[in-house]
PDB file of N, CA and C in Angstrom:
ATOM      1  N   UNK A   1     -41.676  46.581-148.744  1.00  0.00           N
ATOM      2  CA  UNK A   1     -42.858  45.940-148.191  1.00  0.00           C
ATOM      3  C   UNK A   1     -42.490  45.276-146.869  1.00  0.00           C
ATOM      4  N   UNK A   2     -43.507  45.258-145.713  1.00  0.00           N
ATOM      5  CA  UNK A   2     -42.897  44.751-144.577  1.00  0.00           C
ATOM      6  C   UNK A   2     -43.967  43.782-144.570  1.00  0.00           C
ATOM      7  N   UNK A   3     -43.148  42.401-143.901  1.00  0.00           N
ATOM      8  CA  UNK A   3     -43.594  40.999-143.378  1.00  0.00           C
ATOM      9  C   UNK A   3     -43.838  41.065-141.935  1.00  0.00           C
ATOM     10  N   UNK A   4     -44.639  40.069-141.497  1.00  0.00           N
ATOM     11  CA  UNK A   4     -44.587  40.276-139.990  1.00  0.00           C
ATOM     12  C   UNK A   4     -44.422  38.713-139.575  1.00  0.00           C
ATOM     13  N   UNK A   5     -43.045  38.458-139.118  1.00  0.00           N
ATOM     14  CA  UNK A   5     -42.999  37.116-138.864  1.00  0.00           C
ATOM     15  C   UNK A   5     -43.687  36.740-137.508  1.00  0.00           C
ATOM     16  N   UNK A   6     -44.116  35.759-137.354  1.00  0.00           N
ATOM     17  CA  UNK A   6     -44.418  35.156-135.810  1.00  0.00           C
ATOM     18  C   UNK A   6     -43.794  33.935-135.753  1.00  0.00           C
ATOM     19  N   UNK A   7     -43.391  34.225-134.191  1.00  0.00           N
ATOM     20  CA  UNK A   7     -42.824  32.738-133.731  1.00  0.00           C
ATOM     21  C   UNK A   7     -43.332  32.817-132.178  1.00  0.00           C
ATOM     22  N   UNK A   8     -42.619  31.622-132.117  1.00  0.00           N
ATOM     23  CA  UNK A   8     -43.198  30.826-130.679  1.00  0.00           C
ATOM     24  C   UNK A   8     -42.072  30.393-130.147  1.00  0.00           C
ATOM     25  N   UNK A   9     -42.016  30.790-128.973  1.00  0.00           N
ATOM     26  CA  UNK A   9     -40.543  30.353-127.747  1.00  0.00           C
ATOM     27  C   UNK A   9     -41.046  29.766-126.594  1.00  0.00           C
ATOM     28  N   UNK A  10     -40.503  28.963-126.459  1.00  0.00           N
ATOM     29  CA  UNK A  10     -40.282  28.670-125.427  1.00  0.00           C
ATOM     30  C   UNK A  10     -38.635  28.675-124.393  1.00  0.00           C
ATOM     31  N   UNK A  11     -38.775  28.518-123.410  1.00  0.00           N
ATOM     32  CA  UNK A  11     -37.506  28.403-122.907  1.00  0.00           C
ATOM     33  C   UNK A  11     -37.431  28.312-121.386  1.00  0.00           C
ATOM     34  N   UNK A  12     -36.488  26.739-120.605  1.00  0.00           N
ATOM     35  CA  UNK A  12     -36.949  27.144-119.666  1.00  0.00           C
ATOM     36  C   UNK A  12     -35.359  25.548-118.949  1.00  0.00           C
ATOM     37  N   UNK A  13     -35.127  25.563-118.159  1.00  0.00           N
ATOM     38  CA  UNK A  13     -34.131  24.971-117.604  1.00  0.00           C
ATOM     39  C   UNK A  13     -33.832  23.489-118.160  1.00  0.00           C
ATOM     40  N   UNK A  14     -34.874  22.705-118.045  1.00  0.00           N
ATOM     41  CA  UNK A  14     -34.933  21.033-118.486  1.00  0.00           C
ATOM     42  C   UNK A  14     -34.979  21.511-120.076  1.00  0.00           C
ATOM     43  N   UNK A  15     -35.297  22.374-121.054  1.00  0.00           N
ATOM     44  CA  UNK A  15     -35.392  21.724-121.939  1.00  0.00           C
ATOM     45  C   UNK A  15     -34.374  22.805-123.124  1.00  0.00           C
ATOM     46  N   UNK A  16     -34.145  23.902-122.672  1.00  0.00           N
ATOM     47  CA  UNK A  16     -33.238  24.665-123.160  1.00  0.00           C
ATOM     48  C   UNK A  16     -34.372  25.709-123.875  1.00  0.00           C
ATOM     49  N   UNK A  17     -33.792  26.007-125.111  1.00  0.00           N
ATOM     50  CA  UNK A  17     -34.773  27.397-125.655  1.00  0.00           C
ATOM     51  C   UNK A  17     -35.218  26.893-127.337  1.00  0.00           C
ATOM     52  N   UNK A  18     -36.418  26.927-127.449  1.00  0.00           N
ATOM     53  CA  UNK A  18     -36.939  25.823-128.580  1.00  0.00           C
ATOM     54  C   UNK A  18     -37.819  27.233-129.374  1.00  0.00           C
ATOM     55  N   UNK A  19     -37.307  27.381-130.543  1.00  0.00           N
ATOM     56  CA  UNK A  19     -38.152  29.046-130.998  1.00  0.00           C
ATOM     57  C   UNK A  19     -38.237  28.393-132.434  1.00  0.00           C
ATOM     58  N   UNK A  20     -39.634  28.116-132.796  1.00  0.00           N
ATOM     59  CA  UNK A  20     -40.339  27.953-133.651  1.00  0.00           C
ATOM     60  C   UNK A  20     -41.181  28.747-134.519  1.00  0.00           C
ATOM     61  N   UNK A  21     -40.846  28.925-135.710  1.00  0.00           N
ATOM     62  CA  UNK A  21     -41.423  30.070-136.831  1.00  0.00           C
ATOM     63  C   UNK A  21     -42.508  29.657-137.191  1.00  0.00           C
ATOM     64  N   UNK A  22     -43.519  30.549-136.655  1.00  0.00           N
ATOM     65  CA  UNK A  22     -45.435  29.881-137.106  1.00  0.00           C
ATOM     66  C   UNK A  22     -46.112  30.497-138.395  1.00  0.00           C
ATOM     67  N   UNK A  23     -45.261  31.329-138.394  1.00  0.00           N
ATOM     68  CA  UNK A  23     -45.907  31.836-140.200  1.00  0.00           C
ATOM     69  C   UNK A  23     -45.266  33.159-140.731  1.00  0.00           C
ATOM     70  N   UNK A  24     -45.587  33.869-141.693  1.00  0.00           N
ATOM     71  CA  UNK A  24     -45.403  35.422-142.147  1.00  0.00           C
ATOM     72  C   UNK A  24     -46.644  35.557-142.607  1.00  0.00           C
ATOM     73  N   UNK A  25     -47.333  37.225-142.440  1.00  0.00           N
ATOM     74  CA  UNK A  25     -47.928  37.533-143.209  1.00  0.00           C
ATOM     75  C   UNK A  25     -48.318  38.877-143.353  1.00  0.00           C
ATOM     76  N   UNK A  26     -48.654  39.825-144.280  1.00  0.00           N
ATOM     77  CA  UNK A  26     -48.054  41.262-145.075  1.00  0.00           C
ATOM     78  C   UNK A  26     -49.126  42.052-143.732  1.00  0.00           C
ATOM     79  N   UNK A  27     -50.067  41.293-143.013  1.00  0.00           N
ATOM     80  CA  UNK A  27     -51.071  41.954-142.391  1.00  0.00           C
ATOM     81  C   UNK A  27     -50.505  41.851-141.093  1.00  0.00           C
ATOM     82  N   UNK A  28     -50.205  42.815-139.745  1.00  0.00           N
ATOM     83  CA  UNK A  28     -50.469  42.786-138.643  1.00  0.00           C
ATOM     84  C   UNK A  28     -51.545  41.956-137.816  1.00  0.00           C
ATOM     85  N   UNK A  29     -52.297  42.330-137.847  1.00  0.00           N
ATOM     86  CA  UNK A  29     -54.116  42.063-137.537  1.00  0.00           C
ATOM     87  C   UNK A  29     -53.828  40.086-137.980  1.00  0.00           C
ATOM     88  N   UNK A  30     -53.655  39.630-139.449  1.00  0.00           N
ATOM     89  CA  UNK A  30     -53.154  38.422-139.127  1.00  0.00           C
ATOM     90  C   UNK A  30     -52.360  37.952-138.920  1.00  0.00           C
ATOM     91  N   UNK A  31     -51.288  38.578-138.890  1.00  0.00           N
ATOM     92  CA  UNK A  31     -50.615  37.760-137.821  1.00  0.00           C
ATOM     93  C   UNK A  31     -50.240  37.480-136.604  1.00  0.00           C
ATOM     94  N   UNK A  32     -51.026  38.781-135.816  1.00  0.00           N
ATOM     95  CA  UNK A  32     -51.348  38.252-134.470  1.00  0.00           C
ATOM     96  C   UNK A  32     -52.682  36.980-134.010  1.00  0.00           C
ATOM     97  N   UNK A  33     -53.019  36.590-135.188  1.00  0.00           N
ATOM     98  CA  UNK A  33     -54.182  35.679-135.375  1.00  0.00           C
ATOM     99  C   UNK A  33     -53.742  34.433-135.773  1.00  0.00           C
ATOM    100  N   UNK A  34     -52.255  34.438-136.350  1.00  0.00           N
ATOM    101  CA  UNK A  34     -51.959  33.539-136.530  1.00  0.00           C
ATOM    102  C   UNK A  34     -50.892  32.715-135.025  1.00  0.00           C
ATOM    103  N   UNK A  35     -50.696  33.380-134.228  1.00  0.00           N
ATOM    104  CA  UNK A  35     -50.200  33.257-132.877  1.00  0.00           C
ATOM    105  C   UNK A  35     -51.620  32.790-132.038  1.00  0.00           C
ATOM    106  N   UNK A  36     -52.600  33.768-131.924  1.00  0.00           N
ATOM    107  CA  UNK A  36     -53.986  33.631-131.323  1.00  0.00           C
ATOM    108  C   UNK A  36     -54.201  31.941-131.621  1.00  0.00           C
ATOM    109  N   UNK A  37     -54.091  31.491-132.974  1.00  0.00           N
ATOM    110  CA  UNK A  37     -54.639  30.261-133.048  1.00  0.00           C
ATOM    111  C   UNK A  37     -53.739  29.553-132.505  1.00  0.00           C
ATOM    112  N   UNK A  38     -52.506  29.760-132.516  1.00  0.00           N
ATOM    113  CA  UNK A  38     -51.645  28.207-132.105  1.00  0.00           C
ATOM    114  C   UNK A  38     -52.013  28.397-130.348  1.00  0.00           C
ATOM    115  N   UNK A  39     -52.281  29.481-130.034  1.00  0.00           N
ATOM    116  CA  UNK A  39     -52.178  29.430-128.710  1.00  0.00           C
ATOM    117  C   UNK A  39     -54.035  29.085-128.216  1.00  0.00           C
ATOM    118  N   UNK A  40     -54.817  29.274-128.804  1.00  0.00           N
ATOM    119  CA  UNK A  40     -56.398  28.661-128.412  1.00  0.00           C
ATOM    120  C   UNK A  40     -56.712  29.765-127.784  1.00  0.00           C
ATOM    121  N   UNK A  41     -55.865  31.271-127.663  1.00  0.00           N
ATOM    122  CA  UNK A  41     -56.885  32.735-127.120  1.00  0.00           C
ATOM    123  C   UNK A  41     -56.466  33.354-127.663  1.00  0.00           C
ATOM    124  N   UNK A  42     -57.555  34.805-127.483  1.00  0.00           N
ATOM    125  CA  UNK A  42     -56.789  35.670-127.567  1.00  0.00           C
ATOM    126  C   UNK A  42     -55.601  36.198-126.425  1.00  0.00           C
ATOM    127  N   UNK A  43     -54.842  37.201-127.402  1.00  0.00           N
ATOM    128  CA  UNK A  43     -53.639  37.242-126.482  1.00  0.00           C
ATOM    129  C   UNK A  43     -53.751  38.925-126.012  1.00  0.00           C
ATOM    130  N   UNK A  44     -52.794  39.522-125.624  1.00  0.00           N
ATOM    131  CA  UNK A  44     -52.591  40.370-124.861  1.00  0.00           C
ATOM    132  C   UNK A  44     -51.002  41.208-125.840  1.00  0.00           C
ATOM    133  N   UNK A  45     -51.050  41.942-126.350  1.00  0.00           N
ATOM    134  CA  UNK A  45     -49.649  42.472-127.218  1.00  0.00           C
ATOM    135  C   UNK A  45     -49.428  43.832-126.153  1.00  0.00           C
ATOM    136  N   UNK A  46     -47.936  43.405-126.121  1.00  0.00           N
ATOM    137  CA  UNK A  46     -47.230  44.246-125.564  1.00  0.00           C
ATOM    138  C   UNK A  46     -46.034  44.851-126.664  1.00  0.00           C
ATOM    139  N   UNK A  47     -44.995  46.197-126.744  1.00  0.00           N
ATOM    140  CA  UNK A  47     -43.914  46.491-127.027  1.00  0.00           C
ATOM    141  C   UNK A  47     -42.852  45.415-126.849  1.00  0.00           C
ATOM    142  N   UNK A  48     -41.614  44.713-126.996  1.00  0.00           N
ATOM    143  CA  UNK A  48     -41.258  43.884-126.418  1.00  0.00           C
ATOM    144  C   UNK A  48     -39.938  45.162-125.856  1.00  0.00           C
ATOM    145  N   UNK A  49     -39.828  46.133-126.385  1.00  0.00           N
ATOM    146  CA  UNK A  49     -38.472  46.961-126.023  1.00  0.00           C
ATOM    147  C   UNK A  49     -39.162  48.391-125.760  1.00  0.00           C
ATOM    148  N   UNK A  50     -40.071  48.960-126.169  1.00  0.00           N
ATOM    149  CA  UNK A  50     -40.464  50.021-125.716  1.00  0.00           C
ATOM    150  C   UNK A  50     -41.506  50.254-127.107  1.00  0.00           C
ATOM    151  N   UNK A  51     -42.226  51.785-126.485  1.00  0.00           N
ATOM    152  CA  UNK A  51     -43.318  51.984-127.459  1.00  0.00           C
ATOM    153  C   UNK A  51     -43.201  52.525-128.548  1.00  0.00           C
ATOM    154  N   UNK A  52     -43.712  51.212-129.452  1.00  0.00           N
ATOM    155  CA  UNK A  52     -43.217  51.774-131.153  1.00  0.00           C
ATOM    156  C   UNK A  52     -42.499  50.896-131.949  1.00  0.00           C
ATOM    157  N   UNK A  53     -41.459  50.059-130.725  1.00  0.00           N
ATOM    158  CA  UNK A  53     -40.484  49.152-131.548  1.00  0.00           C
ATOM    159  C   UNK A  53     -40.305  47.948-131.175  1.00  0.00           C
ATOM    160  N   UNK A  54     -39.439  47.043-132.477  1.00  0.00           N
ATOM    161  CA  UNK A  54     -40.202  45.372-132.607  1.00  0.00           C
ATOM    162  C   UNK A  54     -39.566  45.185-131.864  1.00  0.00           C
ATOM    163  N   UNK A  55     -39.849  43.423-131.748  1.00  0.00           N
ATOM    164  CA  UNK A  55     -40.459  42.741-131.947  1.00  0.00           C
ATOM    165  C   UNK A  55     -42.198  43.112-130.781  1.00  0.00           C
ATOM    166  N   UNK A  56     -43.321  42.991-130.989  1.00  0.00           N
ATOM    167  CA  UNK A  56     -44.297  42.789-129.905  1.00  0.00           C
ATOM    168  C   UNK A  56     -44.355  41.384-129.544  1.00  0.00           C
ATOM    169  N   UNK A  57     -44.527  41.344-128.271  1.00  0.00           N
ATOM    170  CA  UNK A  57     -44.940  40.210-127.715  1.00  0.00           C
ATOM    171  C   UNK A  57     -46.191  39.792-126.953  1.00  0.00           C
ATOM    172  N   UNK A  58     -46.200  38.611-126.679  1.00  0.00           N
ATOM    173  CA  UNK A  58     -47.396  37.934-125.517  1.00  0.00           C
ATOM    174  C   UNK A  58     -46.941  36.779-125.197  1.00  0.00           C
ATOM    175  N   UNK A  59     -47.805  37.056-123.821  1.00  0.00           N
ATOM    176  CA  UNK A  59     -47.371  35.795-122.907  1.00  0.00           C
ATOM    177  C   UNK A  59     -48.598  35.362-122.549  1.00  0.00           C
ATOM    178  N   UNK A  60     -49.590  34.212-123.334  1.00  0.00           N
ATOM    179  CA  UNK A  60     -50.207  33.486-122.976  1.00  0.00           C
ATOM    180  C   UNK A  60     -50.640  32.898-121.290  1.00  0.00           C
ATOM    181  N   UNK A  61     -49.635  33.093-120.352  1.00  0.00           N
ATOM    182  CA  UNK A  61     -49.915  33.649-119.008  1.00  0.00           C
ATOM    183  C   UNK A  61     -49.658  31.409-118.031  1.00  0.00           C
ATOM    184  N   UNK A  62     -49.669  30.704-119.751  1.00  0.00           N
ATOM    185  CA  UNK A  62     -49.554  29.674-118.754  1.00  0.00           C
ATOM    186  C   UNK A  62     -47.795  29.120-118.574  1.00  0.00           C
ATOM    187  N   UNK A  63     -47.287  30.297-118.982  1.00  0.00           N
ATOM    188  CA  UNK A  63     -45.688  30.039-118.398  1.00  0.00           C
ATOM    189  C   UNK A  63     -45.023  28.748-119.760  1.00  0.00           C
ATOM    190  N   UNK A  64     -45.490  28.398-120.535  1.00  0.00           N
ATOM    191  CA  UNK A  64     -45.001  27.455-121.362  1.00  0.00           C
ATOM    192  C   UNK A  64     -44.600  28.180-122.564  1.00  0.00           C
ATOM    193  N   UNK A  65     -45.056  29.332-123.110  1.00  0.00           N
ATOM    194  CA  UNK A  65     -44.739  29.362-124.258  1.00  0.00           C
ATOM    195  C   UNK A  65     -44.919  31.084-124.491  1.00  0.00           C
ATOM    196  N   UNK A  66     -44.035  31.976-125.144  1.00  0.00           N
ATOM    197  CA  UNK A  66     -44.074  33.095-125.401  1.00  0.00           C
ATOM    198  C   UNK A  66     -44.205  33.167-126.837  1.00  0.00           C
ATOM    199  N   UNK A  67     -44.838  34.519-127.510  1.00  0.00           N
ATOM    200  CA  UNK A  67     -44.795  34.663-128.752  1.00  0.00           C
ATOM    201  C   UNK A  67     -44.196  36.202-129.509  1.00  0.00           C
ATOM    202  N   UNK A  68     -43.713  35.971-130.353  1.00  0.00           N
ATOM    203  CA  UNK A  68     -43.179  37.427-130.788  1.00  0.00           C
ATOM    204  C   UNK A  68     -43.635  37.800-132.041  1.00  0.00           C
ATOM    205  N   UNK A  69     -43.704  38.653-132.805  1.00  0.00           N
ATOM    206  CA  UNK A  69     -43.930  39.112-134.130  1.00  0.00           C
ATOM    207  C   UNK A  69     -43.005  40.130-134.201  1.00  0.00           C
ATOM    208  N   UNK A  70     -42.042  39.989-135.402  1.00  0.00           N
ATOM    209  CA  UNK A  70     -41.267  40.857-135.900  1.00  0.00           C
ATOM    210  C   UNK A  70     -41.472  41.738-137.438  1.00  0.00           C
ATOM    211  N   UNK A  71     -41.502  42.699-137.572  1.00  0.00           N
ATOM    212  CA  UNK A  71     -41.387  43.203-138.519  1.00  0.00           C
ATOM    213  C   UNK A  71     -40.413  43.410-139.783  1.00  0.00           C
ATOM    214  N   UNK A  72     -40.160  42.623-140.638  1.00  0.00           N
ATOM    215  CA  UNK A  72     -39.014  42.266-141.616  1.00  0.00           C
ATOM    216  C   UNK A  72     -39.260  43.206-143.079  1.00  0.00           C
ATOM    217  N   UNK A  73     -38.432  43.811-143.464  1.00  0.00           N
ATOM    218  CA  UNK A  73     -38.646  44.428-144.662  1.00  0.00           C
ATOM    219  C   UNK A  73     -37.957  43.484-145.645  1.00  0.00           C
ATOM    220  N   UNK A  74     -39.152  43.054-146.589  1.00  0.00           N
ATOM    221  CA  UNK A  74     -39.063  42.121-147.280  1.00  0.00           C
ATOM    222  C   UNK A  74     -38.309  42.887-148.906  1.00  0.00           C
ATOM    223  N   UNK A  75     -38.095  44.433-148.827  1.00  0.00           N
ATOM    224  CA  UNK A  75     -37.281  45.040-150.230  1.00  0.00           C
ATOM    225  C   UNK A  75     -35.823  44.932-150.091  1.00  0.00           C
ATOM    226  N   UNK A  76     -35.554  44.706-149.035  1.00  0.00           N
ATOM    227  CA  UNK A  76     -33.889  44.722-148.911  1.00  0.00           C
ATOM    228  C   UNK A  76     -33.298  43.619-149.651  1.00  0.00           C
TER     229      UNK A  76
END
């Protein structure tokens, strides 16, 4: 069964790299909704490495905070 974790990064000179885990959940669809909410839009999903493979990302566009969703197989 696959999980889809989301987190939230930030990272940036003054404050170093701060990556915060915002939830899991068995659905895609929510858990890019669960990123959508911490961030107050919708977002924009990209590949983060090419097309097809994890993590996807978005960049909310105001330079503070990036988000990723990874795909975890929760049978291993």
């Amino acid at each position: 069964m696959i999980a889809y974790e989301v987190r939230r990064v930030h990272s940036c000179e003054f404050c170093g790299t701060d990556d915060q885990a915002l939830g899991t959940d068995s659905s895609l669809d929510r858990a890019k909704s669960i990123a959508e909410r911490d961030a107050g839009l919708a977002l924009e999903w990209a590949w983060f490495i090419a097309d097809g493979e994890w993590p996807l990302s978005a960049d909310p566009g105001d330079g503070v905070y990036r988000y990723y969703i990874y795909a975890r197989d929760t049978t291993a």
